[in-house]
C-alpha atoms as a PDB file:
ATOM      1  CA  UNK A   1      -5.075  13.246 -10.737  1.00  0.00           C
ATOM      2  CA  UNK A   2      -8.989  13.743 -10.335  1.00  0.00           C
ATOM      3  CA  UNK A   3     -11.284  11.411  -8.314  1.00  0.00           C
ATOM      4  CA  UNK A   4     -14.720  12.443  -9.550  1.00  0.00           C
ATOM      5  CA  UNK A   5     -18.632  10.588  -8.626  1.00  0.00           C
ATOM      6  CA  UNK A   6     -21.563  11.107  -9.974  1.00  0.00           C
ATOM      7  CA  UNK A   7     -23.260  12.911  -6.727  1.00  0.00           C
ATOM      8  CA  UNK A   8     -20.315  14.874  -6.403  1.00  0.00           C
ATOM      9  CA  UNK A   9     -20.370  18.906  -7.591  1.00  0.00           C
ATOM     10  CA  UNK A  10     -16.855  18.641  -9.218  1.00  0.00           C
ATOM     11  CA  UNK A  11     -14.014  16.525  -9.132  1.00  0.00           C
ATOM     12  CA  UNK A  12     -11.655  16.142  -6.041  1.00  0.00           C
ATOM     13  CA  UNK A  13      -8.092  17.314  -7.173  1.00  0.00           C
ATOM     14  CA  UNK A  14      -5.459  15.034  -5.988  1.00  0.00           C
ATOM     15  CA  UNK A  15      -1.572  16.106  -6.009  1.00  0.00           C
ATOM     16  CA  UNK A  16       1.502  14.734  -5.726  1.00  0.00           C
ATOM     17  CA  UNK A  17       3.310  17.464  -3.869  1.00  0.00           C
ATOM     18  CA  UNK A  18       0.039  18.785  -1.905  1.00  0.00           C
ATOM     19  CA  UNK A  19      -2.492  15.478   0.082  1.00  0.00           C
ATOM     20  CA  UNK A  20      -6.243  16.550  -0.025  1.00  0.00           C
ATOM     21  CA  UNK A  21      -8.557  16.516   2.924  1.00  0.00           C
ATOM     22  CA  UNK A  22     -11.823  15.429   1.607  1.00  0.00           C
ATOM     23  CA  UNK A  23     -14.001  16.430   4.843  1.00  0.00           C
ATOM     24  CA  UNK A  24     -17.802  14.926   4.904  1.00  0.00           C
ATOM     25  CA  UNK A  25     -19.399  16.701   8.296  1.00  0.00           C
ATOM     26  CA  UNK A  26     -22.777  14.711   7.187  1.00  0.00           C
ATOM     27  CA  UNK A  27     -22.410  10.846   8.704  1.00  0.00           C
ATOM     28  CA  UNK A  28     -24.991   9.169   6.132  1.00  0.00           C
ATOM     29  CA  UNK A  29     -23.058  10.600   3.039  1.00  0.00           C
ATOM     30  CA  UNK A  30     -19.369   9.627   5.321  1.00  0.00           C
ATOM     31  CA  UNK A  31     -20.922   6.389   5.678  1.00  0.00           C
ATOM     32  CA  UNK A  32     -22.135   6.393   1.815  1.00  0.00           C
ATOM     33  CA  UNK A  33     -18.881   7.275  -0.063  1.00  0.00           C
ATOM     34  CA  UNK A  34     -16.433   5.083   2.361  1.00  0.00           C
ATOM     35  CA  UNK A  35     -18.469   2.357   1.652  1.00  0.00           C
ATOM     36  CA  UNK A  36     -18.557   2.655  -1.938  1.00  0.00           C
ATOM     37  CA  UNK A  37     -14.816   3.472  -1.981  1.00  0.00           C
ATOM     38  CA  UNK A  38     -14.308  -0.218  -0.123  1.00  0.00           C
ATOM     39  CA  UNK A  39     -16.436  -1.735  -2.455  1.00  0.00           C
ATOM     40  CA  UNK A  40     -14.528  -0.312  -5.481  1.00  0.00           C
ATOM     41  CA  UNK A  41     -11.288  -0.704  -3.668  1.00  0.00           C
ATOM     42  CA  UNK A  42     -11.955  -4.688  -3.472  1.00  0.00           C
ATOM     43  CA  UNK A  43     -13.328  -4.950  -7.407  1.00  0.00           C
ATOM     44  CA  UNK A  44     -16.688  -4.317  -6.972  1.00  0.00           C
ATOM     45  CA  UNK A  45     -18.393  -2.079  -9.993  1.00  0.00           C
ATOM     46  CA  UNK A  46     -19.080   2.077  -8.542  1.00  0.00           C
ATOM     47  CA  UNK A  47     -19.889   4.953  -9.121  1.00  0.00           C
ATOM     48  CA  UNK A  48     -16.052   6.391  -8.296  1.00  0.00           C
ATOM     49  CA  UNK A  49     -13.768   7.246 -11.262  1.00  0.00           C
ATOM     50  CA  UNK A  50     -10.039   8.057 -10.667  1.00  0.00           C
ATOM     51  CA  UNK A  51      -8.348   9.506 -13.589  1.00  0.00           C
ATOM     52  CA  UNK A  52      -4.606  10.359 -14.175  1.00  0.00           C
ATOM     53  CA  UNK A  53      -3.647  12.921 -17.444  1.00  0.00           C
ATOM     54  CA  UNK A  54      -7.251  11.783 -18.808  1.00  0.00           C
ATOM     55  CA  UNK A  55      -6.473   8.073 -18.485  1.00  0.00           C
ATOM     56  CA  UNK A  56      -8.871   6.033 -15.987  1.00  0.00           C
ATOM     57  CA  UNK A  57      -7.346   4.376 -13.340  1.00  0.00           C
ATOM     58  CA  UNK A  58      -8.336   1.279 -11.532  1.00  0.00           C
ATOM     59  CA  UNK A  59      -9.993   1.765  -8.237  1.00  0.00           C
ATOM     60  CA  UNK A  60      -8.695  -1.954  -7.017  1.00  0.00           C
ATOM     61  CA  UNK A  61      -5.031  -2.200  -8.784  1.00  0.00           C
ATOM     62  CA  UNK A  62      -3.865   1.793  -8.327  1.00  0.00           C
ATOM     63  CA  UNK A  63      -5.362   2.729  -5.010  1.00  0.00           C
ATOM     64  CA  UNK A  64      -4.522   1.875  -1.779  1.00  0.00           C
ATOM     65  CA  UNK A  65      -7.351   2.274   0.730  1.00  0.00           C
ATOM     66  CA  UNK A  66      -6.584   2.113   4.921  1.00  0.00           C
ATOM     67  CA  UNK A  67      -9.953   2.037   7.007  1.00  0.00           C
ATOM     68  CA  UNK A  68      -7.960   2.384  10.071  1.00  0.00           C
ATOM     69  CA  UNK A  69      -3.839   2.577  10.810  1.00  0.00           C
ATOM     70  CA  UNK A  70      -4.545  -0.611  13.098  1.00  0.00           C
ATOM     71  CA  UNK A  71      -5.510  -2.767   9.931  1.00  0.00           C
ATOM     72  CA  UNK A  72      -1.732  -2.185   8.425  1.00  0.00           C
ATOM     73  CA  UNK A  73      -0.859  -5.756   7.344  1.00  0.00           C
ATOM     74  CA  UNK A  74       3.072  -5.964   5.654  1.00  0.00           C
ATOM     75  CA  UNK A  75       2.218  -9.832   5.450  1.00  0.00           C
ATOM     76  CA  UNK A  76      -0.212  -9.333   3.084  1.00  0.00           C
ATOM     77  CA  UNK A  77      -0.109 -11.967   0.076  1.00  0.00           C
ATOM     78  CA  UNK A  78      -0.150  -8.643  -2.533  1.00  0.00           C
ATOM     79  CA  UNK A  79       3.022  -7.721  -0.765  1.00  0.00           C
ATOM     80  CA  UNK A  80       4.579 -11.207  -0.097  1.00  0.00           C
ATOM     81  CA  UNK A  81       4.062 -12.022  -3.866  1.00  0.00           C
ATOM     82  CA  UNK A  82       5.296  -8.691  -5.034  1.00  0.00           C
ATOM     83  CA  UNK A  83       8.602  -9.116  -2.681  1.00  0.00           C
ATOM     84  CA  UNK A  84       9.243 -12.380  -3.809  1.00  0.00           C
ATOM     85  CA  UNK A  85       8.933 -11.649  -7.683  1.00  0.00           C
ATOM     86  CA  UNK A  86      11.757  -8.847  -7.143  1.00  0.00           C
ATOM     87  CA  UNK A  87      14.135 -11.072  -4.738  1.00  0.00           C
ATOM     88  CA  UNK A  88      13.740 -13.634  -6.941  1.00  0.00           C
ATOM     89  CA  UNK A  89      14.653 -11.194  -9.709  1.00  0.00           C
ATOM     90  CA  UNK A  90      17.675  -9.734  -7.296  1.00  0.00           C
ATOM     91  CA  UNK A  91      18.899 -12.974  -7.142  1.00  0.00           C
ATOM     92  CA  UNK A  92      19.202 -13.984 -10.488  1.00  0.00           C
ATOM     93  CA  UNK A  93      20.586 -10.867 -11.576  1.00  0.00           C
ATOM     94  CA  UNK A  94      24.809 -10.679 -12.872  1.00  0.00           C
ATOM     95  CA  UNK A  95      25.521  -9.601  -9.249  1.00  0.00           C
ATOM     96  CA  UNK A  96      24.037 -12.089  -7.207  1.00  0.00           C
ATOM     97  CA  UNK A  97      24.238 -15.220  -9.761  1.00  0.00           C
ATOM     98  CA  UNK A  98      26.981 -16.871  -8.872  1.00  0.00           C
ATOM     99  CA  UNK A  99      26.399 -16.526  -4.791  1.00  0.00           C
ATOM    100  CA  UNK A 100      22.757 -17.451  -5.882  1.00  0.00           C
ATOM    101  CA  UNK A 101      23.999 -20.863  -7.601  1.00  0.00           C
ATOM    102  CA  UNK A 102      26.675 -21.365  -4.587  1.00  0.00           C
ATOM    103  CA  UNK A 103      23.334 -21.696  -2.225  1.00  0.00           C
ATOM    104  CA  UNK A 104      21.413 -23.754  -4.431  1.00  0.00           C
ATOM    105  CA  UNK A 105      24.395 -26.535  -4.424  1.00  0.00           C
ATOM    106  CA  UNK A 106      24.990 -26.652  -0.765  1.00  0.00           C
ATOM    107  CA  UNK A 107      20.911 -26.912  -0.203  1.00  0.00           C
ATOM    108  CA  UNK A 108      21.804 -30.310  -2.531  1.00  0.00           C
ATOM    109  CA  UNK A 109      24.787 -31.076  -1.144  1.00  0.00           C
ATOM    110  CA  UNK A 110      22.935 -30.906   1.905  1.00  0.00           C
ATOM    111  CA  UNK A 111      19.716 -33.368   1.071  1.00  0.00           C
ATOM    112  CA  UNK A 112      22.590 -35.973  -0.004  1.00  0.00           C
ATOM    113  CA  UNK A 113      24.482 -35.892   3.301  1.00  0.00           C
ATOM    114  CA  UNK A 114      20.910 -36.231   5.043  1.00  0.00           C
ATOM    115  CA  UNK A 115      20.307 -39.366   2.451  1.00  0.00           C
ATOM    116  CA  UNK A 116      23.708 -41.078   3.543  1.00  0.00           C
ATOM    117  CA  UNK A 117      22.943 -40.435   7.083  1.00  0.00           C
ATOM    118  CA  UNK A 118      18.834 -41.412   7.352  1.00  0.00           C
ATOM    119  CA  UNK A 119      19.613 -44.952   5.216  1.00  0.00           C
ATOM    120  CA  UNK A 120      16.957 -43.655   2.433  1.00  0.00           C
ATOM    121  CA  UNK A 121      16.941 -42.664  -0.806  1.00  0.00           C
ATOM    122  CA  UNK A 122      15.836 -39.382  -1.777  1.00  0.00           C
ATOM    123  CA  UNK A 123      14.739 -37.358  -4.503  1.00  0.00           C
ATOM    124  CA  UNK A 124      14.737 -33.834  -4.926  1.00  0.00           C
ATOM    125  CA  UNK A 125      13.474 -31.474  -7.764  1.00  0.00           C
ATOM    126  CA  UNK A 126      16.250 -30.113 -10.055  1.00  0.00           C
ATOM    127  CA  UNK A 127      15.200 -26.734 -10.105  1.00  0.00           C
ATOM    128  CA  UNK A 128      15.002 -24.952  -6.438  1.00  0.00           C
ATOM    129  CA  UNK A 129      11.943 -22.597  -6.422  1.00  0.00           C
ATOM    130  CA  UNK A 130      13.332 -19.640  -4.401  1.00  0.00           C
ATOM    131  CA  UNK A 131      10.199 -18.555  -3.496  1.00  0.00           C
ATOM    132  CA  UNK A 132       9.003 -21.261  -1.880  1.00  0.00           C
ATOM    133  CA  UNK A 133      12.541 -21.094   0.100  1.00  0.00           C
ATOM    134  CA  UNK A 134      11.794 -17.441   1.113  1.00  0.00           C
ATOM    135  CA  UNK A 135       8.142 -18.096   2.162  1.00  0.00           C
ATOM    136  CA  UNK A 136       9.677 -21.482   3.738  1.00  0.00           C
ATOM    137  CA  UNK A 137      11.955 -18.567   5.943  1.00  0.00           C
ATOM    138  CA  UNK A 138       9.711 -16.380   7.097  1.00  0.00           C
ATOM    139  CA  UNK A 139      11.435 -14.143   4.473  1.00  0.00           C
ATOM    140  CA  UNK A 140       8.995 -10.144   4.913  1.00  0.00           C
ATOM    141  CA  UNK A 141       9.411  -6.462   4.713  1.00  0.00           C
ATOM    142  CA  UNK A 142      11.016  -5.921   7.906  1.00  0.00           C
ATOM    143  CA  UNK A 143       8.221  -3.614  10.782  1.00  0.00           C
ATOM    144  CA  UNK A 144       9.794  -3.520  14.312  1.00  0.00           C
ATOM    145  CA  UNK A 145       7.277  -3.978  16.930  1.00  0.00           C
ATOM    146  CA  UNK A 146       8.188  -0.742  18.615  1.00  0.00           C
ATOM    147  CA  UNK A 147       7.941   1.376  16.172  1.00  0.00           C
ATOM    148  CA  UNK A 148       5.252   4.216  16.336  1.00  0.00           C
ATOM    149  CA  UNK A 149       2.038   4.364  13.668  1.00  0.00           C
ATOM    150  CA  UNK A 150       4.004   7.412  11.616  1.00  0.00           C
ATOM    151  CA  UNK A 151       6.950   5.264  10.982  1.00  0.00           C
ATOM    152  CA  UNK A 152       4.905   2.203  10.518  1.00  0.00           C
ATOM    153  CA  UNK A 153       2.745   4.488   7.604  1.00  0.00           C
ATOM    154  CA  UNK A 154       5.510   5.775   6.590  1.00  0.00           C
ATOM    155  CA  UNK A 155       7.212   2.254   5.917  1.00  0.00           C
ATOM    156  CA  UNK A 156       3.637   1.254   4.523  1.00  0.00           C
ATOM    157  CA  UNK A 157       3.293   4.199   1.912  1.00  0.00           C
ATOM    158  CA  UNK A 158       7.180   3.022   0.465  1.00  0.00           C
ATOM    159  CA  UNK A 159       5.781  -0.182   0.392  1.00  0.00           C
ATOM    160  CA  UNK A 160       2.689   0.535  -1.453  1.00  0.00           C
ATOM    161  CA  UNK A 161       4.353   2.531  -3.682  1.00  0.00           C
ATOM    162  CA  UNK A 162       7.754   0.722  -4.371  1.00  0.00           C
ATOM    163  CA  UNK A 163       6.958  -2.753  -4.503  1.00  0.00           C
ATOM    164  CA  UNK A 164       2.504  -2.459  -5.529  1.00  0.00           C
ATOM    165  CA  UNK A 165       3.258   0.594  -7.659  1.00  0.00           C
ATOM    166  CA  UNK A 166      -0.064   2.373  -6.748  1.00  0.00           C
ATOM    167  CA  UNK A 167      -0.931   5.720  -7.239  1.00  0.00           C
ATOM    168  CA  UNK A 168      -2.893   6.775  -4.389  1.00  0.00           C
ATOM    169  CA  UNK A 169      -3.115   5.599  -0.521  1.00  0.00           C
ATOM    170  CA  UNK A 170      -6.639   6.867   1.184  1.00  0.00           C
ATOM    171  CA  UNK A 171      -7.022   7.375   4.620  1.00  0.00           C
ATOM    172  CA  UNK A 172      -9.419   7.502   6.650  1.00  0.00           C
ATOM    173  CA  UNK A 173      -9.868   9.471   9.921  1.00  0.00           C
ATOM    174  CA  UNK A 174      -6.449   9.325  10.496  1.00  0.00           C
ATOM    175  CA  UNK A 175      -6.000  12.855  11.750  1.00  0.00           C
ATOM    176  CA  UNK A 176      -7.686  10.989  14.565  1.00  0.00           C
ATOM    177  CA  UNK A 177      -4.073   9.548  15.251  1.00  0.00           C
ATOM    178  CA  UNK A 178      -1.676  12.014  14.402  1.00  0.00           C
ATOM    179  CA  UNK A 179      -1.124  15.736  14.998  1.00  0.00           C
ATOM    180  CA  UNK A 180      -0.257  18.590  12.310  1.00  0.00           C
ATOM    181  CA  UNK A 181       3.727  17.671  12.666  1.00  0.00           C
ATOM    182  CA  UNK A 182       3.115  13.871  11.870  1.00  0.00           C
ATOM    183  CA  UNK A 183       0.949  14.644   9.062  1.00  0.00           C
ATOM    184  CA  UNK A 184       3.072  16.741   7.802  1.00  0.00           C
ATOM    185  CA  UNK A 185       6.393  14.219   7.677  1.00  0.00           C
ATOM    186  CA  UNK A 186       3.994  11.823   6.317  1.00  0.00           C
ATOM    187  CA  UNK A 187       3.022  14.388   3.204  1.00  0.00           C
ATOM    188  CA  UNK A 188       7.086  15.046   2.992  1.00  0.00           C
ATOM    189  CA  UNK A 189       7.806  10.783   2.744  1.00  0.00           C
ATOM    190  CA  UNK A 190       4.608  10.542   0.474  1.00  0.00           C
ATOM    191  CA  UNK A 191       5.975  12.954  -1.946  1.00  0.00           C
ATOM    192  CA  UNK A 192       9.529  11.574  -1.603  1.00  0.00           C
ATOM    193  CA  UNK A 193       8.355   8.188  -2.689  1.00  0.00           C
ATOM    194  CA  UNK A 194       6.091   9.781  -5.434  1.00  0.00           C
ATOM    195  CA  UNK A 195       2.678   8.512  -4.595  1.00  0.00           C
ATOM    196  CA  UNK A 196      -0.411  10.543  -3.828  1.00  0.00           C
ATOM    197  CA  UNK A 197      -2.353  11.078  -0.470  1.00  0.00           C
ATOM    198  CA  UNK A 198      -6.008  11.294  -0.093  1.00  0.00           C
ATOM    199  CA  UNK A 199      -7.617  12.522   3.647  1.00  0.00           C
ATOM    200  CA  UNK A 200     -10.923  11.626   4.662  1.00  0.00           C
ATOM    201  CA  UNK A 201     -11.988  13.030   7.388  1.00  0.00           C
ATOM    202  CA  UNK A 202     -15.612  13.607   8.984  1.00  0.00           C
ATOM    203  CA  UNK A 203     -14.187  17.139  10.597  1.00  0.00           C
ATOM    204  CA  UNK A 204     -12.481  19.780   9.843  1.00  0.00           C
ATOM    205  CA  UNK A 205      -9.884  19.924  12.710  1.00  0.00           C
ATOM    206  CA  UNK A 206      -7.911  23.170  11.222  1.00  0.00           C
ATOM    207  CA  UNK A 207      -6.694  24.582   8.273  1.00  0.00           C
ATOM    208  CA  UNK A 208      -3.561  24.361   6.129  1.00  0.00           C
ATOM    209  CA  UNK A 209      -1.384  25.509   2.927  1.00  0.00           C
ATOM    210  CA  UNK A 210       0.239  22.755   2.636  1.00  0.00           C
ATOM    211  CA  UNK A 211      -3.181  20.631   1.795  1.00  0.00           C
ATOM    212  CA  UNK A 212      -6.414  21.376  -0.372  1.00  0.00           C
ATOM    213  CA  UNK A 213      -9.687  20.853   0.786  1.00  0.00           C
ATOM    214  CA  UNK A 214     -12.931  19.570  -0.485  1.00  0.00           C
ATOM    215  CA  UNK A 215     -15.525  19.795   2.172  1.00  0.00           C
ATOM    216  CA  UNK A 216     -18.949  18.571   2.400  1.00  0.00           C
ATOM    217  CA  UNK A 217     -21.262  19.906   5.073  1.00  0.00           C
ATOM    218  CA  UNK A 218     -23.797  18.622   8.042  1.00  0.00           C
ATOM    219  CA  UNK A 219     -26.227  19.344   5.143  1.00  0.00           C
ATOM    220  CA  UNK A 220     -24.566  17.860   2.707  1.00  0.00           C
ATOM    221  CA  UNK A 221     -24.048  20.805   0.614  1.00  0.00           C
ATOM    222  CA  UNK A 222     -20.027  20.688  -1.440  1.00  0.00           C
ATOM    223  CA  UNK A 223     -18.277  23.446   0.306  1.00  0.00           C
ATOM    224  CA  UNK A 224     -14.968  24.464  -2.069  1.00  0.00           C
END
């Protein structure tokens, strides 16, 4: 995978097995390409091209970008819809069918015995929309309050990749939040649920194998 711009020297290589720390020491062109990457990220027409095998990407539908850790939202409505299309299909399937049907008549049997009791007479919709049940219970990907930003990332990244199928997660500055160990279980679980990592970062904190590195200077001359 290649994410390439028109201002930019040469593409930056993006791997499956090995994130890339894109490092931009100069704020104005930080500021410049985060920007655009937000804009392009939410629909907007840019000058960013992702590529995979030759075949353009899109910026909004196959990347996945996080301004800060604290913005992680597992309620989103991508995610809620996306959960709800596969529980719905879970519970339609051969294995869950008949328990699935079992519901569905008690939730009737249930509006009749409320009918009989309240004096009036009800009507209900033949068909049960299970979504609507599920959003009616509260029904999300499960985040317990206590747990720390790695496993929260980590549970985001499976999400993103899982149940929004997207290629690539971008993040930015957040080797302002975890040391060399976290970032490196986060790599690991990235890889494990195949879907590719992107650093920004607007330093260079150190230096490692296990990462490639595009850098852009104070000057804003491409370092390789």
């Amino acid at each position: 995978m290649k994410l390439v711009h028109v201002d930019l020297e040469k593409p930056i290589a993006i791997h499956r097995n090995c994130p890339t720390e894109w490092i931009i020491e100069s704020p104005e062109l930080f500021l410049k390409y985060v920007e655009q990457l937000q804009k392009q990220n939410q629909g907007e027409k840019g000058n960013f091209v992702l590529s995979k095998a030759d075949t353009e990407l899109n910026m909004k539908r196959d990347v996945e970008l996080v301004l800060t850790p604290f913005s992680l939202d597992f309620a989103d409505h991508r995610i809620q819809k996306r959960l709800f299309t596969e529980l719905v299909k879970s519970a339609q399937n051969e294995e869950m069918f008949l328990e699935t049907q079992r519901i569905i008549a008690e939730l009737k049997k249930y509006i009749y015995q409320l009918e009989a009791v309240s004096g009036y007479e009800l009507e209900q919709n033949e068909e049960i929309d299970l979504s609507a049940l599920l959003k009616l219970m509260g029904v999300q990907t499960e985040t317990e309050k206590e747990m720390g930003l790695l496993e929260k990332l980590t549970q985001y990244i499976k999400v993103m990749a899982e149940l929004l199928q997207k290629e690539l997660v971008i993040l930015v500055n957040i080797r302002s939040y975890l040391n060399e160990t976290q970032i490196n279980k986060l790599s690991q679980m990235a890889c494990y649920y195949e879907i590719s990592l992107l650093f920004i970062e607007n330093i260079q904190r150190d230096f490692s194998n296990q990462r490639e590195y595009y850098i852009i200077d104070k000057d804003g001359c491409d370092v390789y």
